[in-house]
N, C-alpha and C. Protein backbone atom coordinates (compact mmCIF):
# COMPACT_ATOMS: atom_id res chain seq x y z
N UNK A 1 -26.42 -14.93 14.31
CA UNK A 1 -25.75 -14.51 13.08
C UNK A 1 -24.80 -13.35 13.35
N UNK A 2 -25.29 -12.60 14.28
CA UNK A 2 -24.21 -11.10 14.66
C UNK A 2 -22.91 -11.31 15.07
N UNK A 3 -22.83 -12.52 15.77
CA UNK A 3 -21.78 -13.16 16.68
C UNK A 3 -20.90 -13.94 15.50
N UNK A 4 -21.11 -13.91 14.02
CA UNK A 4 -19.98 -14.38 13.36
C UNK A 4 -19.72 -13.63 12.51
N UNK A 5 -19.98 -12.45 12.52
CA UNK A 5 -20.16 -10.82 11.56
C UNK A 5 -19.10 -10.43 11.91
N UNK A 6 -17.83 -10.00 11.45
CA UNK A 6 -16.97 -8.54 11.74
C UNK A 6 -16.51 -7.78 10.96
N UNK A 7 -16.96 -6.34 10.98
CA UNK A 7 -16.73 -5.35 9.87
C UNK A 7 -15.64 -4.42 10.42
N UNK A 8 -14.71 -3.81 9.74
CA UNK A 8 -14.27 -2.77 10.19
C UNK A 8 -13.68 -1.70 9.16
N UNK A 9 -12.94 -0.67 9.28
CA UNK A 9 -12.90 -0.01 8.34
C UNK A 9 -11.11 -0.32 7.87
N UNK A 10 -10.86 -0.39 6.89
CA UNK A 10 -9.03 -0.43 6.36
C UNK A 10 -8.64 0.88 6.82
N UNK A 11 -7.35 0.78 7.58
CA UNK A 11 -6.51 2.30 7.58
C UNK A 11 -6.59 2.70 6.84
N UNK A 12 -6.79 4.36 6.91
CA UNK A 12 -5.95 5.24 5.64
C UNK A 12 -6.64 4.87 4.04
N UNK A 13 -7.73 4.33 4.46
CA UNK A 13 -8.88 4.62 3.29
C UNK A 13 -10.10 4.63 3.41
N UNK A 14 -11.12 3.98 2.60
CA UNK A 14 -13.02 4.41 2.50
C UNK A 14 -13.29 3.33 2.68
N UNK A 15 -12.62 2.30 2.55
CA UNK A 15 -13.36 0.72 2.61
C UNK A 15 -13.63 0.24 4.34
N UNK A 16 -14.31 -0.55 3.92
CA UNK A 16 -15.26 -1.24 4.70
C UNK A 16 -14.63 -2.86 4.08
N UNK A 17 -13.82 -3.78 5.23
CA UNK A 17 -13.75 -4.92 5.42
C UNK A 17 -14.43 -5.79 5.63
N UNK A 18 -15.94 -7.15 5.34
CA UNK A 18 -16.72 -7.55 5.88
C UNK A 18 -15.76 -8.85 6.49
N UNK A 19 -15.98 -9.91 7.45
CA UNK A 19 -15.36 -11.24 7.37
C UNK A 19 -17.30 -11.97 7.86
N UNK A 20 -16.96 -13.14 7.70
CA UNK A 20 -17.97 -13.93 8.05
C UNK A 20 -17.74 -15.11 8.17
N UNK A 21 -18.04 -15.90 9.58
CA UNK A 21 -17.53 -17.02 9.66
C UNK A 21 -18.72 -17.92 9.84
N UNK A 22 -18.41 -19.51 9.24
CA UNK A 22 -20.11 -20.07 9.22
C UNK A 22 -19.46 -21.61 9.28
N UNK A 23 -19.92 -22.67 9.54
CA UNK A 23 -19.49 -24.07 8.95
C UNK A 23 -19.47 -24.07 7.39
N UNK A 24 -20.31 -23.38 6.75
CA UNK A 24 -20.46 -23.63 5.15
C UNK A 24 -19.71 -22.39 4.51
N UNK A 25 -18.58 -22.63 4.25
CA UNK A 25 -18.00 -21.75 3.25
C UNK A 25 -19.30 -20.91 1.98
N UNK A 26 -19.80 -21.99 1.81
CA UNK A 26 -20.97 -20.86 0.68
C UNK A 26 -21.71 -20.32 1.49
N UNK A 27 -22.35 -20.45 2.62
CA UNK A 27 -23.45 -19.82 3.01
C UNK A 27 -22.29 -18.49 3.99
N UNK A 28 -21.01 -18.87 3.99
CA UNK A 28 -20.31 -17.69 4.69
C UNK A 28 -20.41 -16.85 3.19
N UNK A 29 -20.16 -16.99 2.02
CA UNK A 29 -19.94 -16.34 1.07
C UNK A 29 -20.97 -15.70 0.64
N UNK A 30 -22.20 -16.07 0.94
CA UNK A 30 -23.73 -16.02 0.38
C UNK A 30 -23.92 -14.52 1.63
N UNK A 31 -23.97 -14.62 3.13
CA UNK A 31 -23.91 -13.59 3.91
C UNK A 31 -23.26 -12.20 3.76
N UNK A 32 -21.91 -12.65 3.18
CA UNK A 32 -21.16 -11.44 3.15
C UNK A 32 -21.68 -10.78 2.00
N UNK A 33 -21.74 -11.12 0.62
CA UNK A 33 -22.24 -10.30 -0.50
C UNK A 33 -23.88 -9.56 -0.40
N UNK A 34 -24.66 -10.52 0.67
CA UNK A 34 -25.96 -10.22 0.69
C UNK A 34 -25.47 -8.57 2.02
N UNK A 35 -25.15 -9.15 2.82
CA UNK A 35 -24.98 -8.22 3.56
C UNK A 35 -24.37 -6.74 3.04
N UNK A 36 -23.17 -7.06 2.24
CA UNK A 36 -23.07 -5.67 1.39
C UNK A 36 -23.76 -5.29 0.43
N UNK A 37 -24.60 -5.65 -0.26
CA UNK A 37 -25.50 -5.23 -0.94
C UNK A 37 -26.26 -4.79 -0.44
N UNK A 38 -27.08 -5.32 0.63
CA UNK A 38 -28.04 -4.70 1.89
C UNK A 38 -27.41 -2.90 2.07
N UNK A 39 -26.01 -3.04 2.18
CA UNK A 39 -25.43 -1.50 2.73
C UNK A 39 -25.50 -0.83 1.85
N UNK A 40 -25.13 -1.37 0.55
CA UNK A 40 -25.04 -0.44 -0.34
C UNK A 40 -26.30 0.20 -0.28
N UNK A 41 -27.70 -0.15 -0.61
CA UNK A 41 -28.99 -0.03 -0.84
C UNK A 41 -29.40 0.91 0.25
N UNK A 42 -28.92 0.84 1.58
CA UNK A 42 -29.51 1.57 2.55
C UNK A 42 -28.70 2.97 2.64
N UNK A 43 -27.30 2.75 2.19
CA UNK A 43 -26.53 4.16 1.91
C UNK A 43 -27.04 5.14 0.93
N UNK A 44 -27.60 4.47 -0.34
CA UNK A 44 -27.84 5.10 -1.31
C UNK A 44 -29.77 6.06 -0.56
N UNK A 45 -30.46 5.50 0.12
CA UNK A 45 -31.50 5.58 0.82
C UNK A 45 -31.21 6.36 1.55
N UNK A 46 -30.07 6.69 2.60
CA UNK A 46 -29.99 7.80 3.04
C UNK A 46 -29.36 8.37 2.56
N UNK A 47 -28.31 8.65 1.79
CA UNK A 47 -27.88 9.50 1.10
C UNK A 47 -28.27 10.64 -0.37
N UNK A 48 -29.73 9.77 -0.19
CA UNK A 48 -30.96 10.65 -1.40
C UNK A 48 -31.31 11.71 -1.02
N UNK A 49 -31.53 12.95 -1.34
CA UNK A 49 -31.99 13.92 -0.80
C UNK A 49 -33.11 13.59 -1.48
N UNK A 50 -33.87 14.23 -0.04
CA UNK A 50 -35.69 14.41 -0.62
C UNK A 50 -36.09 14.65 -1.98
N UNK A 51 -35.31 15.38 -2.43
CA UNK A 51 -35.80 15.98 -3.86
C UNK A 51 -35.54 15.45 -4.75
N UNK A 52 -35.28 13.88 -5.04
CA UNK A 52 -34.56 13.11 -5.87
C UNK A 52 -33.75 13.31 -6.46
N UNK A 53 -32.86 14.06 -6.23
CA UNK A 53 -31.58 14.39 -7.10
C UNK A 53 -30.76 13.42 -6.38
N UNK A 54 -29.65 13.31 -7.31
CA UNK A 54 -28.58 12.20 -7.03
C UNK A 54 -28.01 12.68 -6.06
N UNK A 55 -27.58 11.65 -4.79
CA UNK A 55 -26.89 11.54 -3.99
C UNK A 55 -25.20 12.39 -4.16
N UNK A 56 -24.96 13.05 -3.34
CA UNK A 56 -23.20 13.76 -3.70
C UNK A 56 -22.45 12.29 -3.41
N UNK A 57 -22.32 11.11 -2.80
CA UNK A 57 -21.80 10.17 -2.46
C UNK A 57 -22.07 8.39 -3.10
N UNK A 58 -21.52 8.10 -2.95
CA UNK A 58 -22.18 6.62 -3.40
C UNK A 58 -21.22 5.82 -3.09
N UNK A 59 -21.47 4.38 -2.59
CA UNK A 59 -20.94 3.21 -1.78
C UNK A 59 -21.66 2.26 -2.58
N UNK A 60 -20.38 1.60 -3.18
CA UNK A 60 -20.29 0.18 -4.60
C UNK A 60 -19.51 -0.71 -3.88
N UNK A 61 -19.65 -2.10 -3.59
CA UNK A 61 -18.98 -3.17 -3.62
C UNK A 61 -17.75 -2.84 -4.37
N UNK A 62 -16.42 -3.37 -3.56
CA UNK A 62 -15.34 -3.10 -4.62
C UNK A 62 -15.02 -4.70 -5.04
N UNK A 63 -15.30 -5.53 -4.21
CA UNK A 63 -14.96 -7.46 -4.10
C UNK A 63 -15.87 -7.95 -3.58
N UNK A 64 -16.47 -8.49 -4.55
CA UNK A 64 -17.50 -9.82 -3.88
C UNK A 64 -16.86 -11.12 -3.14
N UNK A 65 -17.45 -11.13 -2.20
CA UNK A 65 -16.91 -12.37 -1.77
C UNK A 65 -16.74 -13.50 -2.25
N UNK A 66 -15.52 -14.23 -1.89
CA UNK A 66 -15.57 -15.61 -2.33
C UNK A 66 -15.25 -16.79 -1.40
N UNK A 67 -15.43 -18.08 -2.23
CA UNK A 67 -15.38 -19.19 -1.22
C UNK A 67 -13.85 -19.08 -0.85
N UNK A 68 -13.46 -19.61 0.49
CA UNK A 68 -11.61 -19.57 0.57
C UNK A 68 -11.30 -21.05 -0.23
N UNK A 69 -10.20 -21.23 -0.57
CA UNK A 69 -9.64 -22.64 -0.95
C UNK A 69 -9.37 -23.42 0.20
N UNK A 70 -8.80 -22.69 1.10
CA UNK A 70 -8.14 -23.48 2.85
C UNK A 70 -9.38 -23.55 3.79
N UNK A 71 -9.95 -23.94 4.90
CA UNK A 71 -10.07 -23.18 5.48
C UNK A 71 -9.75 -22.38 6.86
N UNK A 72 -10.36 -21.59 6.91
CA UNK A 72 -10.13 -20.20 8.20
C UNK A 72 -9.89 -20.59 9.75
N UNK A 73 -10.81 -21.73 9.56
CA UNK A 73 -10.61 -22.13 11.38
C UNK A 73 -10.79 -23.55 10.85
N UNK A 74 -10.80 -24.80 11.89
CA UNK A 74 -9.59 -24.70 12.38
C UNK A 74 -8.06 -24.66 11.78
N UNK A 75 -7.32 -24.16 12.43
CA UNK A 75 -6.01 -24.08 12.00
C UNK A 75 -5.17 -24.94 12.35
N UNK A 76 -5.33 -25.97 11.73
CA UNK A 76 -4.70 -27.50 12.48
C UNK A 76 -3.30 -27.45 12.60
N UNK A 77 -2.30 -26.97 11.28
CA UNK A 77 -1.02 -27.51 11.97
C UNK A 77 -0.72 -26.38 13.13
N UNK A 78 -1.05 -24.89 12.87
CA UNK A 78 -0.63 -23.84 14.04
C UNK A 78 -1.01 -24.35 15.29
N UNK A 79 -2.34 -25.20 15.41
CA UNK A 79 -2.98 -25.79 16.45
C UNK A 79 -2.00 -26.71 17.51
N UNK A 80 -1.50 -27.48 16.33
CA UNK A 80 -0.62 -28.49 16.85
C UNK A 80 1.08 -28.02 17.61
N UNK A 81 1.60 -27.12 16.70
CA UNK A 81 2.26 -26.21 16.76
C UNK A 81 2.65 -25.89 18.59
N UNK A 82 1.53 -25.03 18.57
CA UNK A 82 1.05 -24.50 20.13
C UNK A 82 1.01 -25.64 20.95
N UNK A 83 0.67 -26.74 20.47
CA UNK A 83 0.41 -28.02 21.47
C UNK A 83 1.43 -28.16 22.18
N UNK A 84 2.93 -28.12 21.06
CA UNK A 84 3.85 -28.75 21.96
C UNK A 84 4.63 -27.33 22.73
N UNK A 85 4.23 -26.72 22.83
CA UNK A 85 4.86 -25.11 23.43
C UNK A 85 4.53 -25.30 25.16
């Protein structure tokens, strides 16, 4: 599952990019939202101070994932494209 995971951060802001690649568009869509929710939950966990007072920080989903309309791989005509190069 790690091996189709890639996160990284956007230039020049706070976000966090997830991608996820799978044969099943839903179960790619189903990973990515579970997976950020997972972060959110564990940010808010460390970011609690002992004393239960609210966290100075907090990390919210800004876009849930969705299914693509196309899809991502393969890229058939670019594929073909390259063929004749």
């Amino acid at each position: 599952l790690q091996e189709r995971i890639t996160a990284g951060a956007k230039p020049e802001t706070v976000l966090i990019d997830v991608d996820v690649l799978d044969e099943s568009p839903v179960r790619a869509r189903d990973i990515a939202n579970t997976l950020s929710d997972e972060f959110v939950v564990m940010i808010r966990e460390l970011e609690t101070p002992e004393n239960g007072t609210a966290p100075d920080s907090r990390v919210v989903v800004e876009q849930r994932a969705s299914i693509p309309t196309d899809p991502v791989v393969p890229k058939t005509a670019r594929n073909i494209a390259l063929g004749f190069l």
